[in-house]
Protein backbone atom coordinates (compact mmCIF):
# COMPACT_ATOMS: atom_id res chain seq x y z
CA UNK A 1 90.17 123.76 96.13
CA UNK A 2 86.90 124.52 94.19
CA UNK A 3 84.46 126.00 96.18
CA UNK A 4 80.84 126.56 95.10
CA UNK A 5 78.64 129.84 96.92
CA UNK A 6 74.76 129.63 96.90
CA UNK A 7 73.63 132.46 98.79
CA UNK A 8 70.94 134.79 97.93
CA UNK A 9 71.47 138.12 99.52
CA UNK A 10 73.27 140.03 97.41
CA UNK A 11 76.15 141.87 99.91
CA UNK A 12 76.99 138.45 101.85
CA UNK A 13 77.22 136.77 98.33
CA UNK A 14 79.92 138.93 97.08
CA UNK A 15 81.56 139.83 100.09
CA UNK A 16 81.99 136.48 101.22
CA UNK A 17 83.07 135.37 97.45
CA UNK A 18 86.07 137.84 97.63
CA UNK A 19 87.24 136.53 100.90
CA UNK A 20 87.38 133.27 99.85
CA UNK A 21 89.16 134.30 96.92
CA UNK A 22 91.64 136.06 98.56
CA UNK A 23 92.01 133.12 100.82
CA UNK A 24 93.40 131.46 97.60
CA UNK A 25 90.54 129.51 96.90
CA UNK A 26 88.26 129.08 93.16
CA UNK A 27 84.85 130.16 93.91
CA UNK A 28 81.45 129.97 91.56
CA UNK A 29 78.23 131.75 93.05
CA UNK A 30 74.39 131.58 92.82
CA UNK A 31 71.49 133.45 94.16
CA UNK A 32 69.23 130.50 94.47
CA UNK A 33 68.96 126.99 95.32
CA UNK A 34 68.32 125.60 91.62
CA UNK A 35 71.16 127.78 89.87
CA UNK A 36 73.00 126.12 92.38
CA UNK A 37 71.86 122.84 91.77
CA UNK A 38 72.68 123.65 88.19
CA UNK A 39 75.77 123.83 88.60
CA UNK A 40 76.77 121.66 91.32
CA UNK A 41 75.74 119.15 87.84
CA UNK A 42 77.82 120.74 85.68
CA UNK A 43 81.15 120.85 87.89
CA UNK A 44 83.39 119.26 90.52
CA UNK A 45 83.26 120.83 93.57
CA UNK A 46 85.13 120.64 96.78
CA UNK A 47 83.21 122.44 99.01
CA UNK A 48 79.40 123.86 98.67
CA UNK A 49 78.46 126.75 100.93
CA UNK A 50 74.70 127.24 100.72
CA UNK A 51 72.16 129.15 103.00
CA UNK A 52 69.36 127.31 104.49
CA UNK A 53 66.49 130.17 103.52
CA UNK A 54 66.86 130.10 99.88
CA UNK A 55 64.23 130.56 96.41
CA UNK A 56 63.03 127.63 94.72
CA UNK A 57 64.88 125.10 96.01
CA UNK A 58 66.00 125.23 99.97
CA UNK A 59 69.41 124.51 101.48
CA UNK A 60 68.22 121.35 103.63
CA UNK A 61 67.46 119.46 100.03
CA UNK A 62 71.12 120.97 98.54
CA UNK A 63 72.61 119.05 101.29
CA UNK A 64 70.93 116.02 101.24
CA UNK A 65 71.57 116.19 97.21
CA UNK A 66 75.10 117.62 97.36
CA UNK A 67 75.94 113.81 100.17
CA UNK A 68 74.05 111.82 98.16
CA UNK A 69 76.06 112.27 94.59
CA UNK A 70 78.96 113.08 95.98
CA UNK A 71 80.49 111.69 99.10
CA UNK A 72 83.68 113.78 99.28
CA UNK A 73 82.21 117.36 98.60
CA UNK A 74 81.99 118.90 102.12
CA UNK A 75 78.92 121.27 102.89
CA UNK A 76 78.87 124.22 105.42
CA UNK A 77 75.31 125.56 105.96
CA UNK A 78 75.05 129.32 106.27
CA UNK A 79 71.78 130.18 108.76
CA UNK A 80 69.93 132.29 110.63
CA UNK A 81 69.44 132.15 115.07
CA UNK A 82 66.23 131.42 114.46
CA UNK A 83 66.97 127.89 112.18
CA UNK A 84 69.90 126.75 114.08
CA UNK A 85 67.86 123.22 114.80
CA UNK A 86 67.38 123.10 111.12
CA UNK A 87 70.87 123.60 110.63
CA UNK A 88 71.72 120.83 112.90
CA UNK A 89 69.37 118.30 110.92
CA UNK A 90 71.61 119.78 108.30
CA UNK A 91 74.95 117.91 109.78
CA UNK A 92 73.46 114.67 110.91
CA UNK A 93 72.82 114.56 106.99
CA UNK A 94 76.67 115.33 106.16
CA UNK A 95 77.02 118.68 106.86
CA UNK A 96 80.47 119.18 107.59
CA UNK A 97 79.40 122.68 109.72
CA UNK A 98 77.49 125.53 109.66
CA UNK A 99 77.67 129.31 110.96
CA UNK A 100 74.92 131.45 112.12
CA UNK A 101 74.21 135.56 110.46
CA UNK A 102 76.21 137.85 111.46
CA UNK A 103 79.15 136.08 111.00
CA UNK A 104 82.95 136.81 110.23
CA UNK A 105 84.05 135.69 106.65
CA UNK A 106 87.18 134.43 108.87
CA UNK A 107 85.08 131.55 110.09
CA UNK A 108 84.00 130.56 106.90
CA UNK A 109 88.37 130.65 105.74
CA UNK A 110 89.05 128.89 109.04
CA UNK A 111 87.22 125.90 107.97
CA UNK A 112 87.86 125.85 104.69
CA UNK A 113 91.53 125.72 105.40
CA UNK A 114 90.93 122.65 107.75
CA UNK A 115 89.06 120.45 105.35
CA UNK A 116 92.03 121.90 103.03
CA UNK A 117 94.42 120.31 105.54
CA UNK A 118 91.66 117.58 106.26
CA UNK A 119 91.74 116.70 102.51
CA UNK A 120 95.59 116.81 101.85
CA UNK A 121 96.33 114.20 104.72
CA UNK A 122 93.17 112.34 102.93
CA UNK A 123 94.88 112.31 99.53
CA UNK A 124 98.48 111.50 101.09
CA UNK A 125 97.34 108.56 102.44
CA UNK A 126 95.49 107.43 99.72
CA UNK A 127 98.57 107.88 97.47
CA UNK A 128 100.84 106.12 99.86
CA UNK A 129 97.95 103.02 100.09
CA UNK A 130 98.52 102.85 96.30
CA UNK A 131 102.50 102.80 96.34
CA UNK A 132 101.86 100.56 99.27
CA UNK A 133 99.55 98.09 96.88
CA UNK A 134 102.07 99.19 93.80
CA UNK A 135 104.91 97.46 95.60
CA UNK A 136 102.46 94.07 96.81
CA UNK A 137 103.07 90.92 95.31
CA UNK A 138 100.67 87.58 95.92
CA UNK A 139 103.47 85.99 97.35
CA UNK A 140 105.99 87.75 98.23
CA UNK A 141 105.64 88.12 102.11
CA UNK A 142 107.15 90.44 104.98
CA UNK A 143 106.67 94.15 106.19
CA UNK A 144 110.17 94.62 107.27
CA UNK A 145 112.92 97.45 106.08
CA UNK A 146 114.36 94.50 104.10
CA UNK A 147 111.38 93.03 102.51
CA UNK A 148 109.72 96.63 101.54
CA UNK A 149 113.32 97.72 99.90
CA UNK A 150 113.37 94.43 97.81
CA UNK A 151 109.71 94.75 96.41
CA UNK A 152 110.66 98.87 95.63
CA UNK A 153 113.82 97.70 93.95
CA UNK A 154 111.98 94.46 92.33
CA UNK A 155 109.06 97.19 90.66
CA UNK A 156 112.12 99.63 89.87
CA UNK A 157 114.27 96.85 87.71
CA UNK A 158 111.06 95.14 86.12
CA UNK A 159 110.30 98.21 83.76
CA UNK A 160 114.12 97.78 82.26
CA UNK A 161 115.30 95.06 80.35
CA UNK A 162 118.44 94.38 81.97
CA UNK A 163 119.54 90.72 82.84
CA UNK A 164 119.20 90.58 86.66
CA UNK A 165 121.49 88.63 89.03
CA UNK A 166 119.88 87.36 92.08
CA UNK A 167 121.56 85.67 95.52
CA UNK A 168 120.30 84.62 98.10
CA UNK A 169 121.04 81.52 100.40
CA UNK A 170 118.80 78.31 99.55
CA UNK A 171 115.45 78.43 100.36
CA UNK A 172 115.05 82.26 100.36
CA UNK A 173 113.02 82.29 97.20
CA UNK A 174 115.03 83.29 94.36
CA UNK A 175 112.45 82.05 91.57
CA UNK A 176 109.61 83.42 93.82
CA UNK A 177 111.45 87.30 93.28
CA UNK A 178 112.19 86.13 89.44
CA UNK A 179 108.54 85.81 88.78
CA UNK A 180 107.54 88.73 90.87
CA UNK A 181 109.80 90.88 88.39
CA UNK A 182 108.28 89.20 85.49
CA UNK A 183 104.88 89.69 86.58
CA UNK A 184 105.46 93.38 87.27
CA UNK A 185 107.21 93.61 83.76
CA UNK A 186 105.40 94.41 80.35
CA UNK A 187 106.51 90.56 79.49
CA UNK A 188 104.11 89.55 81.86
CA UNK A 189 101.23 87.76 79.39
CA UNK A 190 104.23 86.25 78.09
CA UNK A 191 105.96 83.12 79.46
CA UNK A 192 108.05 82.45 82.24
CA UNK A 193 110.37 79.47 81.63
CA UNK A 194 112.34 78.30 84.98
CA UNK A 195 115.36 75.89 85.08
CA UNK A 196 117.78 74.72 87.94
CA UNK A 197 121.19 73.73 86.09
CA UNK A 198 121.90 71.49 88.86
CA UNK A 199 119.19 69.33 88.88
CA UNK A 200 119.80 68.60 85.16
CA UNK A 201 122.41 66.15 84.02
CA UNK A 202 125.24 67.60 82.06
CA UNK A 203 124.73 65.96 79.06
CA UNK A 204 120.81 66.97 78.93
CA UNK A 205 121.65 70.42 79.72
CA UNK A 206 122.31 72.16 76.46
CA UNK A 207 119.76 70.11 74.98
CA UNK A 208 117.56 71.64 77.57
CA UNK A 209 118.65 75.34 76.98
CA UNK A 210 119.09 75.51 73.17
CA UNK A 211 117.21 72.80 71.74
CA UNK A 212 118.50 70.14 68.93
CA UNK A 213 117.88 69.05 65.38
CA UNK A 214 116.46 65.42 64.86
CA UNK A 215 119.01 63.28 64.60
CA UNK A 216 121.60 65.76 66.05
CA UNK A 217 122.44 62.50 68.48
CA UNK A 218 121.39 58.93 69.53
CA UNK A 219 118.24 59.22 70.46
CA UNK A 220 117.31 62.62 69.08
CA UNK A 221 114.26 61.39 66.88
CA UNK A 222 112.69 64.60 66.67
CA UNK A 223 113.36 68.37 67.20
CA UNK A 224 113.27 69.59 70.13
CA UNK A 225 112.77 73.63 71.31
CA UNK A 226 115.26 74.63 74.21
CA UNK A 227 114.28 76.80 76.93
CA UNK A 228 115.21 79.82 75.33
CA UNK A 229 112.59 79.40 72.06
CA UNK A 230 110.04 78.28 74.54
CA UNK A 231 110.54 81.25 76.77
CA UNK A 232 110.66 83.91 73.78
CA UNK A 233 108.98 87.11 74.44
CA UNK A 234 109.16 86.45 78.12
CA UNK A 235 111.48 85.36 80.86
CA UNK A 236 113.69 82.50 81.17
CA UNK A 237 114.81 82.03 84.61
CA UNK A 238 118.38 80.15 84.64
CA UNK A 239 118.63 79.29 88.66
CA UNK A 240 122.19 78.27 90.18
CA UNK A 241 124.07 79.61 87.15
CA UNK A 242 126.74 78.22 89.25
CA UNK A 243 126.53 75.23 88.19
CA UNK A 244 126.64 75.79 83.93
CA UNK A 245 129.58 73.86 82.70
CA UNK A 246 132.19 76.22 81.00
CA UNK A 247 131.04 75.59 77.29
CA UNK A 248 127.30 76.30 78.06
CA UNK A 249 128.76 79.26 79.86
CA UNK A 250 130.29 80.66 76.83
CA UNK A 251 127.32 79.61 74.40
CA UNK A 252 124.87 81.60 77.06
CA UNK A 253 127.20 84.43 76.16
CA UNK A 254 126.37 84.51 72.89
CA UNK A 255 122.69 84.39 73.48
CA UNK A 256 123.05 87.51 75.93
CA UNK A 257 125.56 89.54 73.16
CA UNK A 258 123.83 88.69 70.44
CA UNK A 259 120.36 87.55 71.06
CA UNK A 260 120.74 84.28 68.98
CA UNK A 261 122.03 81.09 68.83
CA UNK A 262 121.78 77.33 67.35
CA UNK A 263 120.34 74.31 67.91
CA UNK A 264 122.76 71.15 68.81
CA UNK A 265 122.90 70.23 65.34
CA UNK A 266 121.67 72.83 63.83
CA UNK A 267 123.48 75.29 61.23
CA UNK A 268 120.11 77.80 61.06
CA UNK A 269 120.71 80.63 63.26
CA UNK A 270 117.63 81.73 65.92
CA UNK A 271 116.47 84.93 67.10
CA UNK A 272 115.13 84.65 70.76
CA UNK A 273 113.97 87.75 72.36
CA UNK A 274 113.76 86.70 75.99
CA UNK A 275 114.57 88.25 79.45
CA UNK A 276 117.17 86.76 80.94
CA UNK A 277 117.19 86.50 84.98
CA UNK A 278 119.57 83.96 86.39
CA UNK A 279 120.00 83.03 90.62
CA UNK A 280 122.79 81.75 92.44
CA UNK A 281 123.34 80.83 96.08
CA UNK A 282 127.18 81.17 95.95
CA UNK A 283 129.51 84.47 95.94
CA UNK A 284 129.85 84.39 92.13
CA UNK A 285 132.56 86.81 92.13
CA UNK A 286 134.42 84.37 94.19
CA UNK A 287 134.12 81.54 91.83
CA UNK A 288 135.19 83.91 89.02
CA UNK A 289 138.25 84.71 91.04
CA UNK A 290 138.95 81.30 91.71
CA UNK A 291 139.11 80.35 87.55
CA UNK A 292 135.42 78.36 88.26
CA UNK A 293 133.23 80.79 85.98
CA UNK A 294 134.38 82.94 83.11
CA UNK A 295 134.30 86.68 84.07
CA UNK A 296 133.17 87.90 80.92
CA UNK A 297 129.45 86.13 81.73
CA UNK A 298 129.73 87.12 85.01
CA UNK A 299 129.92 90.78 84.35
CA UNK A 300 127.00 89.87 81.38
CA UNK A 301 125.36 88.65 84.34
CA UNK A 302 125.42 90.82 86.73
CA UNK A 303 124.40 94.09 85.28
CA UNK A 304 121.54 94.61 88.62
CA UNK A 305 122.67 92.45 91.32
CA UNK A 306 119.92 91.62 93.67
CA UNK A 307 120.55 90.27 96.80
CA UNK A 308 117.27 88.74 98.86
CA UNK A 309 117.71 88.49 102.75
CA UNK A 310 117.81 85.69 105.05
CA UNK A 311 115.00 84.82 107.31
CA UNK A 312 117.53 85.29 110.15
CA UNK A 313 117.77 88.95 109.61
CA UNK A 314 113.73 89.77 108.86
CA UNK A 315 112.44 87.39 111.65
CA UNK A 316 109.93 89.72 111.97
CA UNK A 317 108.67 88.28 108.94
CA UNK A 318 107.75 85.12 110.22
CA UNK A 319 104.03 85.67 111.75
CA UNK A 320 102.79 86.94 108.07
CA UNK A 321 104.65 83.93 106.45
CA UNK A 322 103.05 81.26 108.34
CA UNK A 323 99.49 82.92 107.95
CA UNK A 324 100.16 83.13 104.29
CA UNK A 325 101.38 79.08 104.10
CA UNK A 326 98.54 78.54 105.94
CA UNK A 327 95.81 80.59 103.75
CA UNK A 328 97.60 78.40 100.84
CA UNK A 329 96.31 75.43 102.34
CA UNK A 330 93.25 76.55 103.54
CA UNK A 331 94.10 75.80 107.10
CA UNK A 332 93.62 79.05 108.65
CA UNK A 333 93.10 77.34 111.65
CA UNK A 334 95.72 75.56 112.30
CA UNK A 335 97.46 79.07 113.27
CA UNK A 336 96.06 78.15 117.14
CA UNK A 337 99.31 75.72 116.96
CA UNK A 338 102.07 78.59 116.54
CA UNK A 339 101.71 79.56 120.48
CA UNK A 340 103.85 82.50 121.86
CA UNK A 341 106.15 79.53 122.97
CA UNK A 342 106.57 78.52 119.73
CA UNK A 343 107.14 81.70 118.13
CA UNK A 344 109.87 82.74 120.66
CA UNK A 345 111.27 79.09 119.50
CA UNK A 346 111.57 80.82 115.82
CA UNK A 347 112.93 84.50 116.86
CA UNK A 348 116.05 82.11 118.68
CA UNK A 349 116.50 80.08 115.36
CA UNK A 350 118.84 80.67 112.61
CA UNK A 351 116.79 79.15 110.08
CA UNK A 352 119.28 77.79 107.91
CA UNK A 353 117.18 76.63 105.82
CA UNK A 354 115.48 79.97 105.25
CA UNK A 355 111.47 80.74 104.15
CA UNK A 356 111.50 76.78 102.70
CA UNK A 357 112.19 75.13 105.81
CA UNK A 358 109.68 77.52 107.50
CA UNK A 359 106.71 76.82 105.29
CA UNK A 360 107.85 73.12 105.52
CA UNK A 361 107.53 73.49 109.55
CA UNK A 362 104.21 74.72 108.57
CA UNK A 363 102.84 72.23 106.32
CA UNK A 364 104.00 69.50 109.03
CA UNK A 365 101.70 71.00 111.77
CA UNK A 366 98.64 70.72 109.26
CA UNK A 367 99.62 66.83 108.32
CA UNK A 368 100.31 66.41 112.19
CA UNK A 369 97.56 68.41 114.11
CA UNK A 370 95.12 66.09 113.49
CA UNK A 371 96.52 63.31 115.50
CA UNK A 372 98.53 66.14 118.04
CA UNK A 373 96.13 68.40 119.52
CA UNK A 374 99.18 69.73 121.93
CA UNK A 375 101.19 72.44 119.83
CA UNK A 376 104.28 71.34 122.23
CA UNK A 377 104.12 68.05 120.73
CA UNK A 378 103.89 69.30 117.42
CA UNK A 379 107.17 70.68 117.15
CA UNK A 380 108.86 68.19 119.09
CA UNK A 381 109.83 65.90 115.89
CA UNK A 382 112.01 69.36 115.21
CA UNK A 383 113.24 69.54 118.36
CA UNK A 384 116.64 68.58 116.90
CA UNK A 385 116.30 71.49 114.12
CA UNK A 386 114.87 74.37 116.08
CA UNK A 387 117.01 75.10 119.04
CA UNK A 388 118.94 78.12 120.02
CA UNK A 389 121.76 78.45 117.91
CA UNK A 390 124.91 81.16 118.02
CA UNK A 391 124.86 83.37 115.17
CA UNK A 392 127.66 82.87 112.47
CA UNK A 393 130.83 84.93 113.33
CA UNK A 394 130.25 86.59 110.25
CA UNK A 395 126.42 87.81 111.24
CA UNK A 396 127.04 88.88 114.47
CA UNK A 397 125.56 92.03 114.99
CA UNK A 398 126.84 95.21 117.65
CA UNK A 399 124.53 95.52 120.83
CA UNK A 400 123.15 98.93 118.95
CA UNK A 401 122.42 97.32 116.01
CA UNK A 402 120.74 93.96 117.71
CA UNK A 403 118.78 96.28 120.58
CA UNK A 404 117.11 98.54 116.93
CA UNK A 405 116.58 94.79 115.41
CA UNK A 406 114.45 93.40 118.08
CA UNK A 407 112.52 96.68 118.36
CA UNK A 408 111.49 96.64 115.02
CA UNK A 409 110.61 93.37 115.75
CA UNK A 410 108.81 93.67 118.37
CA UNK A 411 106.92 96.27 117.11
CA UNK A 412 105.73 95.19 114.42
CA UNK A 413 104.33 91.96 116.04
CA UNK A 414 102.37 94.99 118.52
CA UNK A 415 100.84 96.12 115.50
CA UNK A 416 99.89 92.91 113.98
CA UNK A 417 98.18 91.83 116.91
CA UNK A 418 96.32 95.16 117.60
CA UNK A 419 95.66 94.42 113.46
CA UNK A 420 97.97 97.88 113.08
CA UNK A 421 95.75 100.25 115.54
CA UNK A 422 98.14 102.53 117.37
CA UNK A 423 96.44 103.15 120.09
CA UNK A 424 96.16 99.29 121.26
CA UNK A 425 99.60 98.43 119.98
CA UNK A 426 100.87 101.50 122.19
CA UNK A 427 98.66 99.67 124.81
CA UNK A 428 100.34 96.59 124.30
CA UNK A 429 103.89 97.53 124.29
CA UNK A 430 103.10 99.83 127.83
CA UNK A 431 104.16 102.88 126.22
CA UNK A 432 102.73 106.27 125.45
CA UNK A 433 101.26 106.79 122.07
CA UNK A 434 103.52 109.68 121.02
CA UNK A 435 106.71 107.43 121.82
CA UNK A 436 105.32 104.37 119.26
CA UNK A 437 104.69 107.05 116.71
CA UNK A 438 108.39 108.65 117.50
CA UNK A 439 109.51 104.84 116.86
CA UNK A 440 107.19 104.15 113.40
CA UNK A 441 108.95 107.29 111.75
CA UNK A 442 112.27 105.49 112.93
CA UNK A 443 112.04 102.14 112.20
CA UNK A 444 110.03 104.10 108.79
CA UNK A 445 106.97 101.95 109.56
CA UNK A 446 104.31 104.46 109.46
CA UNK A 447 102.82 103.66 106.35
CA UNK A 448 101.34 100.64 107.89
CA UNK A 449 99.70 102.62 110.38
CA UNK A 450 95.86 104.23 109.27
């Protein structure tokens, strides 16, 4: 910490400068207000010490310069009995504090080691704020473990060039994580080129991906640029890989060996230099093992697996989903609708359907509300899709396990409500505030805590 001395009797000066020195501290001195001044300009400073009674320019207009040009520099006032009022103006200008002659040079250590302390729990949060925003994506939603681990890992992956694997059930937002990597990417000014193989008909397909020569087949009356050209120097997203009929499979194979391939009727070979992230919503290892996708592409494939949650098991999720679907539409009040009634409806839901059928929920309540004013009889057209189900054998979590769930849960939805104070959340949830901060270093929510 840099730590400028403007003091103008000679013994205090250089007694005091020692001490702070000692204290581990960098310390400049002057011996009067405008050599101070001087080079308060020339420097950074943490802290300024000056004296209230000093030549040519007093401490009372140090302060009010030191505040005015720079916010963060902290100011004790050094004064005599006689100007403690003075001194006092001193502080309701920014003075951080001041001491009164005689003094100990221990007070003046004392607080400089607590706006030391003051000012590394200042820059620690600032740093976490900006791994915090580091790790944000527009629309990629949710504050829980899950969530915060996928955008770390998503931010980790997108500096490689690896070809990325992600599964996820349907509706969980595979091509919503496939542009968040190539948005976080150095590819990102380039394009992003997104296909689903099964919504294309087999015999379009490679026509699709790799493009064909005019006349290559009936109907081919002009060239055409696949995917892969279209997407070079970007990303090509290749959703439910799954589906890729076995020859495709083994032409993709040659685009991810060899970075080249040909047209359908074409002999000229082309260099693509594309990022390659494909999605599936199957176990692809399990169509590999039953002879329904050729190993070698799935081991191509699946150099960084990345597997994105289901709404089921980050329901705490849900509250900043539906305001986000609803800021998308610019019906921000609509969110009157989604009573406590109907959010205990969601935390009971399995949500098959997964983030899709959520925001689909939510885009019925904005076509509906107009003509329903009764949030009850909103949701009863879904009364046959949201109701209590049993979890899937498979899902079923241990008491421990499901107890530390809901808590997380239900903490988080404290802090959203008290908009992340911890004294109201602690208010809310009836317990002290040293037990909700015991459970934010648990649950390793703390960072959303100021």
């Amino acid at each position: 910490m840099n730590v400028l001395l403007i003091e103008d009797e000679k013994i205090t000066r250089i007694s005091l400068a020692n001490n702070i020195r000692k204290a581990g501290y960098d310390v400049d001195t002057a011996d009067d207000g405008e050599q101070g001044l001087q080079l308060f300009k020339k420097q950074s400073y943490d802290v300024v010490i000056t004296d209230l009674r000093l030549p040519k320019v007093n401490g009372m207009d140090i302060v009010k310069y030191v505040k005015e040009h720079c916010q963060d520099c902290e100011v004790i006032v050094i004064t005599a009995h006689a100007t403690v009022t003075t001194a006092i103006e001193a502080i309701k200008l920014g003075a951080y504090d001041y001491v009164t002659k005689p003094f100990s040079p221990d007070k003046i250590i004392g607080m400089l080691e607590k706006i030391s302390q003051f000012r590394s729990i200042i820059d620690e949060n600032k740093s976490l704020k900006e791994k915090l925003k580091a790790y944000e994506h527009k629309n990629i939603i949710g504050k829980s473990p899950e969530m915060r681990t996928l955008l770390k890992t998503i931010h980790t992956i997108a500096t490689h060039e690896y070809t990325v694997l992600i599964q996820g059930e349907s509706g969980t937002g595979k091509e919503v994580v496939a542009r968040a990597i190539h948005d976080c990417s150095h590819r990102k000014d380039k394009p992003f080129i997104a296909i689903n193989c099964a919504a294309i008909p087999e015999p379009l397909l490679e026509s699709e991906l790799f493009g064909h020569e005019k006349g290559s087949f009936s109907g081919a009356i002009q060239r055409h640029l696949g995917h892969f050209e279209r997407a070079n120097g970007g990303t090509f997203f290749i959703d439910d890989i799954d589906d890729l009929p076995e020859p495709l499979q083994v032409k993709l194979l040659r685009v991810l060996q060899e970075r080249e391939l040909f047209r359908v009727g074409g002999s000229e070979i082309i260099k693509v230099d594309v990022r390659i992230i494909c999605a599936t919503k199957v176990r692809l290892k399990d169509q590999v093992d039953k002879g329904l996708f050729r190993g070698d592409l799935y081991y191509r494939l699946n150099i960084i697996p990345l597997i994105i949650p289901p709404l089921r098991n980050r329901l705490e999720d849900i509250p900043d989903l539906i305001e986000h679907f609803l800021s998308q539409r610019n019906s921000r009040d609509k969110l009157e609708y989604f009573t406590k009634n109907v959010y205990k409806k969601f935390l009971n839901y399995h949500w098959p359907g997964n983030v899709r059928e959520l925001e689909n929920i939510v885009e019925r309540v904005i076509a509906l509300s107009d003509i329903n004013k009764s949030s009850d009889l909103l949701f009863d057209g879904a009364s046959d899709d949201i109701e209590v189900n049993q979890p899937y054998e498979d899902d079923f979590p241990g008491l421990k396990e499901y107890i530390t769930q809901k808590e997380n849960e239900v903490i988080q939805w404290a802090l959203k409500l008290s908009k992340y104070n911890i004294s109201k959340a602690a208010q809310l949830l009836r317990v002290p505030r040293s037990t909700l901060r015991s459970k934010l270093e648990k649950h390793e929510l703390e960072q959303l805590v100021e």
